[in-house]
Protein backbone atom coordinates (compact mmCIF):
# COMPACT_ATOMS: atom_id res chain seq x y z
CA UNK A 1 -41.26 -3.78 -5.45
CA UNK A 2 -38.41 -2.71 -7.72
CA UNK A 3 -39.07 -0.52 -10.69
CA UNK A 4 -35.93 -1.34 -12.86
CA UNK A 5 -35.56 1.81 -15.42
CA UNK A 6 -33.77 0.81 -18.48
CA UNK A 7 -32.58 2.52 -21.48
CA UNK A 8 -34.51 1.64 -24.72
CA UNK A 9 -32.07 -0.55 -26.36
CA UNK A 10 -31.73 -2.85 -22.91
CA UNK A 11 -35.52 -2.84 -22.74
CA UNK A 12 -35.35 -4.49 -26.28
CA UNK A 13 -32.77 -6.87 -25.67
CA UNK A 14 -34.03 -8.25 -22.87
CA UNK A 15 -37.48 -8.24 -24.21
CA UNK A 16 -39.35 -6.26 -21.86
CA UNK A 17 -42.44 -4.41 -22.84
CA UNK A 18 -42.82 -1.42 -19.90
CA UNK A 19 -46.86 -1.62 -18.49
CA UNK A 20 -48.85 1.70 -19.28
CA UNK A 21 -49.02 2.57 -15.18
CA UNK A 22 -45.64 2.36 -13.41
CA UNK A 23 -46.10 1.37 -9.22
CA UNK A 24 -43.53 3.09 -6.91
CA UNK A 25 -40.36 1.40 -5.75
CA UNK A 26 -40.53 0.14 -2.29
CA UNK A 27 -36.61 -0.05 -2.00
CA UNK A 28 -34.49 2.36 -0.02
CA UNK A 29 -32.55 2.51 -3.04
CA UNK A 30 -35.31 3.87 -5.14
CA UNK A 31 -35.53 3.17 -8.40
CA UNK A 32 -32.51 1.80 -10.93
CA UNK A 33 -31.55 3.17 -13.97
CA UNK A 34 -30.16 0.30 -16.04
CA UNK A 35 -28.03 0.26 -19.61
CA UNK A 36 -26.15 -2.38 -21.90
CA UNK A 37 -22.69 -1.11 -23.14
CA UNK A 38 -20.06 -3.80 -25.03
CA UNK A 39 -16.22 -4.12 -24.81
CA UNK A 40 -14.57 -5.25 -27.88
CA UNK A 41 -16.96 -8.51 -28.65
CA UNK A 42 -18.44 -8.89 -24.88
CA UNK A 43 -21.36 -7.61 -23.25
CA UNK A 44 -22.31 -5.95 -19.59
CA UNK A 45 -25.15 -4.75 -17.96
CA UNK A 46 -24.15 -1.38 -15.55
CA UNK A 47 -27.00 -0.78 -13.22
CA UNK A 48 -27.49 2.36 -10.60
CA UNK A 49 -30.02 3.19 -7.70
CA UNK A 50 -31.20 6.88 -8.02
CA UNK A 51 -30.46 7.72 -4.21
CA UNK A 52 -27.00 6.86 -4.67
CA UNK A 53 -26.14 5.91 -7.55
CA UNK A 54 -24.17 2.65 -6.70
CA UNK A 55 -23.18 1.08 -9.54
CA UNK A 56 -23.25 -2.56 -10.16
CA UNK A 57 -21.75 -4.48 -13.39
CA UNK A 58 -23.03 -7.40 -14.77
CA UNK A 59 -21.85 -10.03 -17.28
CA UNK A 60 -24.58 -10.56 -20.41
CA UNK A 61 -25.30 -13.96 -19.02
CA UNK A 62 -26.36 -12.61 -16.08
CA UNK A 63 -28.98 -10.26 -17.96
CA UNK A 64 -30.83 -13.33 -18.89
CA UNK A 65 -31.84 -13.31 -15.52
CA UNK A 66 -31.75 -9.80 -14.02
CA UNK A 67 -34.32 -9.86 -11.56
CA UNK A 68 -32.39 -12.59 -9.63
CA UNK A 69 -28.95 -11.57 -10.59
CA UNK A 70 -29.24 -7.84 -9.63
CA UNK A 71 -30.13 -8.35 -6.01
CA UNK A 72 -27.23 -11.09 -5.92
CA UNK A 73 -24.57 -9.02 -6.71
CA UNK A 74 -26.04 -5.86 -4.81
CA UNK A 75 -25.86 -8.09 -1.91
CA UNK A 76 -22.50 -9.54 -2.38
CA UNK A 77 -21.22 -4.69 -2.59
CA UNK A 78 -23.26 -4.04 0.44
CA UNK A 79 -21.55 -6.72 2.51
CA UNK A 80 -18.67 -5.87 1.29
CA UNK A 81 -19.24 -2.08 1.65
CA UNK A 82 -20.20 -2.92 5.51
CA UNK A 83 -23.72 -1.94 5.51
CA UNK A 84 -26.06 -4.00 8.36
CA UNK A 85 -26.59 -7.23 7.02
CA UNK A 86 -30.50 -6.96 8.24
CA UNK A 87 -30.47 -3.89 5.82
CA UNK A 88 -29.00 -5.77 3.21
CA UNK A 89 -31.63 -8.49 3.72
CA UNK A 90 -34.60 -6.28 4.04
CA UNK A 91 -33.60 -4.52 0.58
CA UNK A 92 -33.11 -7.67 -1.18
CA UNK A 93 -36.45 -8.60 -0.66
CA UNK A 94 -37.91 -5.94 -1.29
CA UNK A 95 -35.80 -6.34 -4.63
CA UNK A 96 -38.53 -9.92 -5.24
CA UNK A 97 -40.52 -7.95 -7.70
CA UNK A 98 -39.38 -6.32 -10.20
CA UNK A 99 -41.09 -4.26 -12.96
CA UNK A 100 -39.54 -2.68 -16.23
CA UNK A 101 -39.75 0.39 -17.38
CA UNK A 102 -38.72 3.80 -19.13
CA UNK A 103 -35.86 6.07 -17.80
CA UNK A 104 -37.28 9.53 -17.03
CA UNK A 105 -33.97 11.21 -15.51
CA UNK A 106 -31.34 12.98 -17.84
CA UNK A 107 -28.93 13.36 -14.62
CA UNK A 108 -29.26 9.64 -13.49
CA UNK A 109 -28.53 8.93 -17.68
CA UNK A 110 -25.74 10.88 -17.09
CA UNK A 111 -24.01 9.27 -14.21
CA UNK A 112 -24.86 6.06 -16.02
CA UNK A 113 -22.87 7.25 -18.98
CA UNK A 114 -20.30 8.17 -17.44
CA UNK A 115 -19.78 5.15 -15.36
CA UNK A 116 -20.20 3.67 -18.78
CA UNK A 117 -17.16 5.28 -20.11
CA UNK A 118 -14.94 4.68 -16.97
CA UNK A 119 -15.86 0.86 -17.37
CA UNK A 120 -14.60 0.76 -20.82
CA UNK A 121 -11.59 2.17 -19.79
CA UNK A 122 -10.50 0.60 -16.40
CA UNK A 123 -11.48 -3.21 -18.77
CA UNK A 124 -9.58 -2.19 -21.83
CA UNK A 125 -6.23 -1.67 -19.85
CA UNK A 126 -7.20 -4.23 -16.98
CA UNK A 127 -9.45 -6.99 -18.84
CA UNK A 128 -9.96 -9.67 -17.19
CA UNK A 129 -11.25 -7.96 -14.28
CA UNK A 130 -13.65 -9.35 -12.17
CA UNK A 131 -16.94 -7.07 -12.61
CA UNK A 132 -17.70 -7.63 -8.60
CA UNK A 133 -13.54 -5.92 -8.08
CA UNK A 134 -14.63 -2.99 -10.73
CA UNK A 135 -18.24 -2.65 -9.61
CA UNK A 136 -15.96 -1.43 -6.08
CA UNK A 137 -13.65 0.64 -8.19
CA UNK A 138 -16.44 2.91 -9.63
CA UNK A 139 -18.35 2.72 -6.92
CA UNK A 140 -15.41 5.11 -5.40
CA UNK A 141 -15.89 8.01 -7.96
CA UNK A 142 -17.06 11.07 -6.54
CA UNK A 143 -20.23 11.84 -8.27
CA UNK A 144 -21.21 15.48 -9.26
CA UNK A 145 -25.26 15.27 -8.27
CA UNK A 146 -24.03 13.83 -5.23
CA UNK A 147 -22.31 16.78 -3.97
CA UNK A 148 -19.08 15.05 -5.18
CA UNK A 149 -19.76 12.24 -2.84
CA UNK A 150 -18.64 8.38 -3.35
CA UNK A 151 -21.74 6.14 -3.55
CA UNK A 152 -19.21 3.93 -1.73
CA UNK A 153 -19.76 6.04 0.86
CA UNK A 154 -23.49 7.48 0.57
CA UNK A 155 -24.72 3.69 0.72
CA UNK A 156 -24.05 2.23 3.88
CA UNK A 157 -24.65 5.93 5.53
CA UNK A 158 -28.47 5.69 4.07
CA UNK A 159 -28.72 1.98 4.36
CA UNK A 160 -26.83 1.73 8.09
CA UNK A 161 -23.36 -0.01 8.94
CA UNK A 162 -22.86 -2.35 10.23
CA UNK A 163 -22.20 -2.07 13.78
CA UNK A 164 -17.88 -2.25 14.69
CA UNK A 165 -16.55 -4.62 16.14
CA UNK A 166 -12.88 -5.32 17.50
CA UNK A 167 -12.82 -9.37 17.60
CA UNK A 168 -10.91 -9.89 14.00
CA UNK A 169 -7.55 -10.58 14.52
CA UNK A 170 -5.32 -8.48 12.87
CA UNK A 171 -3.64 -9.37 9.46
CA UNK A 172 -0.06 -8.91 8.13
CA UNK A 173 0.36 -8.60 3.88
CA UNK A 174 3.24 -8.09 2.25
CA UNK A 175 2.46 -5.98 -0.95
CA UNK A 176 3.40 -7.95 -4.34
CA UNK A 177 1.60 -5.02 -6.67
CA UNK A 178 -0.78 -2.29 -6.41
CA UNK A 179 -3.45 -2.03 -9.58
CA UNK A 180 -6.48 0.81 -8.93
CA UNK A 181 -7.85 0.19 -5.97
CA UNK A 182 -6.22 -3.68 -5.40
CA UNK A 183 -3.67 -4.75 -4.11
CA UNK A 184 -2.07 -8.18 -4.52
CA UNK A 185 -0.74 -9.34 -1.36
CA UNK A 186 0.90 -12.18 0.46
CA UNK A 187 -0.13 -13.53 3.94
CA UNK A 188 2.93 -13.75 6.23
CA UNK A 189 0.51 -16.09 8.62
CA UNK A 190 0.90 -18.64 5.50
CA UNK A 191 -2.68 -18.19 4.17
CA UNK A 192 -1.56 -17.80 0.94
CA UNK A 193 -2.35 -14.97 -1.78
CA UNK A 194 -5.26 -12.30 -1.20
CA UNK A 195 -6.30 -9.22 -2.99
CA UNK A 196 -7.17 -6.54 -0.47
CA UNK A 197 -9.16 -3.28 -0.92
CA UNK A 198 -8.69 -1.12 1.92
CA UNK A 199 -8.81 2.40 3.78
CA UNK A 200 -6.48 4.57 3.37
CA UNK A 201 -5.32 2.60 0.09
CA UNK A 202 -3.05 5.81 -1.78
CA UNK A 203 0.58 4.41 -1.80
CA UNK A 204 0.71 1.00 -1.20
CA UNK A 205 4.10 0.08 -2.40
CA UNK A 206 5.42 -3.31 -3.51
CA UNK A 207 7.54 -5.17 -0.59
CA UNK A 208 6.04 -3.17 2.04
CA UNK A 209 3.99 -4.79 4.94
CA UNK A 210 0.99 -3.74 6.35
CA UNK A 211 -1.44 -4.98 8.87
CA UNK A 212 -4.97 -4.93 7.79
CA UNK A 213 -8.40 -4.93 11.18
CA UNK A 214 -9.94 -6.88 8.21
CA UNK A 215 -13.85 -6.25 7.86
CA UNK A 216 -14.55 -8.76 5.46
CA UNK A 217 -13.46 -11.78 2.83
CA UNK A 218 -14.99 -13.85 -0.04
CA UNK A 219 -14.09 -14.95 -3.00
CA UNK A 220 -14.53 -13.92 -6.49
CA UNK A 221 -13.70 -15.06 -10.19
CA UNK A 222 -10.85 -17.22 -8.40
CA UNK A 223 -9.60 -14.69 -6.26
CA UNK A 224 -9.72 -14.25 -2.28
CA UNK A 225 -10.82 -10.94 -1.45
CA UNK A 226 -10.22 -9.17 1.87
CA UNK A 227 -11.82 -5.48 3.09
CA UNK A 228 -10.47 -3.48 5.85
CA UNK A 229 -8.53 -0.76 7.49
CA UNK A 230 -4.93 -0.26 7.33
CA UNK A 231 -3.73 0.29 10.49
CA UNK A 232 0.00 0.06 9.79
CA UNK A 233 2.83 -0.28 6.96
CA UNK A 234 6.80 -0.86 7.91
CA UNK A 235 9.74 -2.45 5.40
CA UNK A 236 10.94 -5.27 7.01
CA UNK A 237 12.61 -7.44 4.02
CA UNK A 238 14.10 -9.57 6.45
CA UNK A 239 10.83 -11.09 6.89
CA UNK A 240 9.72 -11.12 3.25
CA UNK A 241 11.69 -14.46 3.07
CA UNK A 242 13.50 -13.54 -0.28
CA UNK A 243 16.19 -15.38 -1.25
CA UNK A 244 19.12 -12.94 -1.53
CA UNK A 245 20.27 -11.93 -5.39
CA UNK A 246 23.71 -13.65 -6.08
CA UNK A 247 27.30 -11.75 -6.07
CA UNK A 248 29.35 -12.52 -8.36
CA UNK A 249 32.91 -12.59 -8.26
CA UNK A 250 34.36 -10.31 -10.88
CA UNK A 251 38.33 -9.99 -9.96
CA UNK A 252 39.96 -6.96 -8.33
CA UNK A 253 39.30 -3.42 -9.11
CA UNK A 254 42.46 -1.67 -8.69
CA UNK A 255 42.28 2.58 -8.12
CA UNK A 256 45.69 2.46 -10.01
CA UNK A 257 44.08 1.71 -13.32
CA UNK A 258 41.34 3.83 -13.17
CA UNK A 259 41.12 7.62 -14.49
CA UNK A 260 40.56 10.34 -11.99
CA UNK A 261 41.13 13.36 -13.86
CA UNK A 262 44.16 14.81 -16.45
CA UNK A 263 47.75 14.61 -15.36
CA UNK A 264 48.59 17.23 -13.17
CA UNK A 265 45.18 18.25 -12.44
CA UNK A 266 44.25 17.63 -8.17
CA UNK A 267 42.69 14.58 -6.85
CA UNK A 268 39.19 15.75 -6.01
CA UNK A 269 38.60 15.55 -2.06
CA UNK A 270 35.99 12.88 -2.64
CA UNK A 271 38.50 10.46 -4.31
CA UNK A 272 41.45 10.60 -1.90
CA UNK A 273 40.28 8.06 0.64
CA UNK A 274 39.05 5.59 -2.24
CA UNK A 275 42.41 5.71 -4.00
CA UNK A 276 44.32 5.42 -0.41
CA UNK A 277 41.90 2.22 0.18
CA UNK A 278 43.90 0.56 -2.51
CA UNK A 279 42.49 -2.77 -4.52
CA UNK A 280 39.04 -4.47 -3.21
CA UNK A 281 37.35 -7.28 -4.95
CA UNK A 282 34.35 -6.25 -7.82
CA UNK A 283 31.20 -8.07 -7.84
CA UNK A 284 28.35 -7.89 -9.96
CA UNK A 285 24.98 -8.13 -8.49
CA UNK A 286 22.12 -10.88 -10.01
CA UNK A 287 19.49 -9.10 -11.77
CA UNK A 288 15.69 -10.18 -11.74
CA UNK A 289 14.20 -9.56 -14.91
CA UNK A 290 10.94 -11.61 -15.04
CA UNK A 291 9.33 -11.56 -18.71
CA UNK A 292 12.92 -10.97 -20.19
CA UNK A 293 13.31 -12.84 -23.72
CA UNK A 294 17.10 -12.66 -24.67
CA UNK A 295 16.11 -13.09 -28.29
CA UNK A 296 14.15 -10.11 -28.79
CA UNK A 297 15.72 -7.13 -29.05
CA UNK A 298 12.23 -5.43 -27.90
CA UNK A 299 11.66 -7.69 -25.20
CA UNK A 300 12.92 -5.96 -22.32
CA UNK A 301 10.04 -5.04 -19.77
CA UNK A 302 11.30 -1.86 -18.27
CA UNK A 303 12.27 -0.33 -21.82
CA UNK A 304 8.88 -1.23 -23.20
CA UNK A 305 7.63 0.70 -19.77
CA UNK A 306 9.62 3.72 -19.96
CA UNK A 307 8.13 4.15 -23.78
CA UNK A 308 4.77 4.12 -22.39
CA UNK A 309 5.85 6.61 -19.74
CA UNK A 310 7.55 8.72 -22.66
CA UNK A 311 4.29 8.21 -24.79
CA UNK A 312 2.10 10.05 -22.03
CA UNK A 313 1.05 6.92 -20.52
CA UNK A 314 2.32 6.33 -17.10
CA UNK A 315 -0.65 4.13 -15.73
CA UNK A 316 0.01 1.88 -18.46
CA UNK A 317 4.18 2.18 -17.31
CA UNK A 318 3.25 1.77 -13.31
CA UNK A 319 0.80 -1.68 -14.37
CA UNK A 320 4.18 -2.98 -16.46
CA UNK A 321 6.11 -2.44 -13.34
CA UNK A 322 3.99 -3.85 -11.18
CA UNK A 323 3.43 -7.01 -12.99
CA UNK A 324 7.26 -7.57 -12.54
CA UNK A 325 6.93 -6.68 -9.00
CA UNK A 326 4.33 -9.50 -8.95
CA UNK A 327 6.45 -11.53 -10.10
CA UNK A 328 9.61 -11.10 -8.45
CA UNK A 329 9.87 -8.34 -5.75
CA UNK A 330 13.67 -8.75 -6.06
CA UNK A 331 13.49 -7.05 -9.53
CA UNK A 332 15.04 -4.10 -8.23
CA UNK A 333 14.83 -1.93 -11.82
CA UNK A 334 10.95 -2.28 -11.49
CA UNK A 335 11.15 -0.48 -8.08
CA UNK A 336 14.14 2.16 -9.56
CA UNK A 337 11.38 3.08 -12.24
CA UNK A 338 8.61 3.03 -9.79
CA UNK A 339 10.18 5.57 -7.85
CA UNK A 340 11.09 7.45 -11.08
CA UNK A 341 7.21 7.47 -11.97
CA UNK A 342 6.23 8.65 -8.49
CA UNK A 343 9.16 11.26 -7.95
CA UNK A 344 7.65 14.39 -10.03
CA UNK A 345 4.99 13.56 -7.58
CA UNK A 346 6.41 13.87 -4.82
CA UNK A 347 9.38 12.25 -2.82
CA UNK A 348 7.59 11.00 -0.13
CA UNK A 349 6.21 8.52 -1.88
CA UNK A 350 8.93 8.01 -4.21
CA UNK A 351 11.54 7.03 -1.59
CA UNK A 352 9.81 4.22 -0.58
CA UNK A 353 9.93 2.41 -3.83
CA UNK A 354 13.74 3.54 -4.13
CA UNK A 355 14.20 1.91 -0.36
CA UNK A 356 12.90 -0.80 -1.24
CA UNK A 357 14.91 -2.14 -3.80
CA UNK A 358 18.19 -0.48 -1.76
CA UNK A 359 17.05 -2.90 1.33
CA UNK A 360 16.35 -5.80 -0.97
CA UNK A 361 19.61 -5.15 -2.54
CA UNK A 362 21.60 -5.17 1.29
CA UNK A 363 20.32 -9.21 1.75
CA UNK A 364 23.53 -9.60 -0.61
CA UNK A 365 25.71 -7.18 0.70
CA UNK A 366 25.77 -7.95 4.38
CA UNK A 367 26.29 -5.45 6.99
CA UNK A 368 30.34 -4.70 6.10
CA UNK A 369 30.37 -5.15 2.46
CA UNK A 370 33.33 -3.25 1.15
CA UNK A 371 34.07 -3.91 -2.32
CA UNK A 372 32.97 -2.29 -5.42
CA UNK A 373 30.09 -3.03 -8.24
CA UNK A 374 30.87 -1.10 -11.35
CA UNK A 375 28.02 0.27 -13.68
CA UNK A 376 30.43 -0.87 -16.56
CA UNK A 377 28.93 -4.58 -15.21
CA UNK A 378 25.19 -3.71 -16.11
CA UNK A 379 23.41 -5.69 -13.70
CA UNK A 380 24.96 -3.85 -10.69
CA UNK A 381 22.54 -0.79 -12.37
CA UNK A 382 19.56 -1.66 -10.71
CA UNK A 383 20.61 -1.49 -7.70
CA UNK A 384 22.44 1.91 -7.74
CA UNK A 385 20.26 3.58 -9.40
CA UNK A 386 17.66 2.40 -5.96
CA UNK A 387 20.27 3.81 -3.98
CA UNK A 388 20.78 7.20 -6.18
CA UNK A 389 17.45 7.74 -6.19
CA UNK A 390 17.44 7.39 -2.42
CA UNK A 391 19.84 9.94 -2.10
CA UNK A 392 17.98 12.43 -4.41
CA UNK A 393 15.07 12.00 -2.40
CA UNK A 394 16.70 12.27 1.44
CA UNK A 395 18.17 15.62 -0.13
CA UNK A 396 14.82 16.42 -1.04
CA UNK A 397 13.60 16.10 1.67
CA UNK A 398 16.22 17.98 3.61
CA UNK A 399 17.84 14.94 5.18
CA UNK A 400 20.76 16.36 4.56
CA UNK A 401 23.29 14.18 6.68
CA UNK A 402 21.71 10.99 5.17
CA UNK A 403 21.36 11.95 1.93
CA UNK A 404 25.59 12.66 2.28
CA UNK A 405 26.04 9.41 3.49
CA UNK A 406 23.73 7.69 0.37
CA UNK A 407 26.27 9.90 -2.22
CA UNK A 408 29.33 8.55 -0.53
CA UNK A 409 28.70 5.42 -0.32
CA UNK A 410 27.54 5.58 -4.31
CA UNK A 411 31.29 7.11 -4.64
CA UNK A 412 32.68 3.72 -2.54
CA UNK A 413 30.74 1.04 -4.97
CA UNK A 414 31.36 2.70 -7.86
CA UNK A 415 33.97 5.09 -7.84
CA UNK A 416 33.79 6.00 -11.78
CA UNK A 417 30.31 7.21 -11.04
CA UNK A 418 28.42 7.19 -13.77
CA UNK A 419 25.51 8.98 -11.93
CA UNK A 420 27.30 12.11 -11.13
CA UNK A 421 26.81 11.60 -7.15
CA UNK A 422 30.28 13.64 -6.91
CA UNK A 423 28.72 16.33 -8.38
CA UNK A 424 26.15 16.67 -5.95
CA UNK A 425 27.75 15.68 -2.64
CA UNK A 426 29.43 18.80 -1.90
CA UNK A 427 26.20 20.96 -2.27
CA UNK A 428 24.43 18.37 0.09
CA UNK A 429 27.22 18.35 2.79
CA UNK A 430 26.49 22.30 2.96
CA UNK A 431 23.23 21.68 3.66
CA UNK A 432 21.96 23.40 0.46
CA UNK A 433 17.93 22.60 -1.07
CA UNK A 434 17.46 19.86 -3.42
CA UNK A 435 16.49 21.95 -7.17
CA UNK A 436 14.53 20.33 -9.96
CA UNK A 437 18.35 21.26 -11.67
CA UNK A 438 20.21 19.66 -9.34
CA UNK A 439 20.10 16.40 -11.09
């Protein structure tokens, strides 16, 4: 016996009339609280046990018939969530009958709210999203009459995992994008494209690998879905299979015709050895731009991101970015700008993205590349500013002789240096802290 408790306007749209004496649930859920909320012209149902307040999203369709549909989906969390699939059984059937009625808690109301309002969010800036993928995603709130507890994580505990086994081979993914609490990833076995959810999931980054004790996969709205534990993540572009960006020949750069300073004034120590190199060839790297339209002046993917950054809207900048990383991890400025996002957070995180695009960058260089790609040739950009923002973060991170080694070589590609890497080299050779005014 389920008693389904459900605000008055979902009692009236789905025609329910609640009975005058209201039986006890027999679930170990309890009862559910139940409401109807809409998102531009569509409808949902959102749906939440009172023990722990799992919630469960439902099209308008699906409302028609609740008593059957509810229980499905539940099902299809649980499994997913690795509770004991005699559990899940046993609380689907008890699930069978179902009787209406009146909501009688203002604190379950309010967690329903609430999950109503994060819906309406996550689907306005993610729609279409699969309501089985965001039924997860809010099931991973803390929730405040929980004791700030996940009902992610309360459910299985009251229902009972599932009991752990080590017989799934392990799994490696390359990451293509990272979107809430999804990521988009490639199987390097060849089993094509899968969206995992996993533990830890913070900092996935695009063209990263990781291997995955999977727990569980289905399929959803079109997608494959896989659940498990990350037990690993290394950069290995090598095995990414990308085809390297093309170099191409732009003449030689001769230090004779460049400026380095007033006449008279001293060559600066950093120079000396460039100039005494003498001519080397210029290239200009192959940018990736997927999404770019040449005839609109507006059309440029990573301006339109850095305005929503600007705008106070850097979720909205990282999903632009990702989408191009999606599309083409070799589009080096999405993984510059990623790292830009993430480096007031913290450079940890932030030199990974920067890496990244410096190792997918190397493919075209080879291992003794010694000639020179100007910033005044625009799509060599990219590419150093991955490798400046390297730098910035080795220094922050008080790697001091690599972080030397990232500025000098910035000085050897592009010896005008646009990004002021002379004027930092000096205080990272001695070894002094990285400053929110250093750069």
């Amino acid at each position: 016996m389920l008693v389904l408790r459900c605000t008055q306007q979902l009692l009236r749209r789905l025609g329910k009339t609640p009975p005058t004496a209201v039986p006890e649930s027999t679930t170990r859920l309890g009862d559910w609280y139940g409401t109807a909320f809409q998102v531009g012209r569509r409808r949902y149902g959102l749906f939440i046990p009172e023990r722990t307040r799992l919630p469960i999203v439902l099209e308008a369709a699906e409302l028609r018939r609740l008593s059957a549909a509810l229980p499905e989906r539940l099902g299809q969390v649980l499994a997913i969530l690795g509770v004991d699939p005699r559990a899940i059984a046993e609380e689907r059937a008890a699930m069978t009958e179902v009787v209406f009625a009146p909501t009688r808690s203002r604190s379950l109301l309010g967690s329903l709210n609430d999950f109503v309002s994060m819906a309406r969010v996550w689907m306005s800036r993610r729609y279409p999203i699969p309501l089985l993928e965001l039924s997860l995603d809010l099931a991973e709130v803390p929730v405040g009459p929980l004791k700030f507890a996940r009902p992610c994580d309360v459910t299985p505990e009251l229902l009972g995992r599932q009991a752990a086994t080590d017989t799934a081979a392990r799994v490696e993914l390359v990451i293509a994008a990272s979107r809430g609490r999804t990521a988009l990833c490639l199987r390097l076995d060849g089993g094509g494209w899968v969206s995992l959810r996993a533990a830890p999931f913070w900092g996935l980054v695009p063209g990263e690998i990781v291997v995955v004790h999977p727990a569980s996969e289905w399929d959803d709205a079109g997608r494959r879905y896989l659940a498990g534990e990350i037990e690993s993540e290394r950069l290995d572009v090598k095995a990414l299979g990308l085809t390297p960006l093309r170099l191409e020949d732009r003449g030689e750069w001769d230090p004779m015709e460049e400026y380095w300073g007033e006449d008279g004034d001293p060559i600066a120590e950093w120079a000396k050895p460039i100039i005494a190199r003498g001519p080397r060839p210029s290239f200009e790297m192959e940018q990736v731009l997927p999404g770019m339209d040449l005839d609109d002046p507006d059309g440029d993917p990573i301006c339109r991101s850095n305005d929503l950054k600007d705008a106070g809207d850097p979720a909205g900048a990282e999903e632009m970015l990702m989408d191009l990383c999606e599309a083409d991890l070799r589009c080096l400025d999405a993984h510059a700008h990623l790292g830009n996002l993430m480096f007031d957070l913290g450079a940890e995180l932030a030199i990974r993205h920067y890496e990244v695009g410096v190792r997918i960058g190397e493919l075209s260089l080879g291992e003794h590349f010694d000639g020179v790609l100007p910033w005044g040739l625009i799509d060599n950009r990219p590419f150093l500013r991955c490798l400046y923002g390297y730098g910035l973060c080795l220094w922050r991170l008080e790697r001091f002789d690599e972080a030397g080694d990232v500025f000098e070589r910035i000085l050897w590609l592009n010896p005008s240096d646009n990004q002021g890497a002379r004027i930092v080299i000096d205080a990272v050779r001695a070894w002094h802290p990285w400053t929110p005014e250093a750069y």
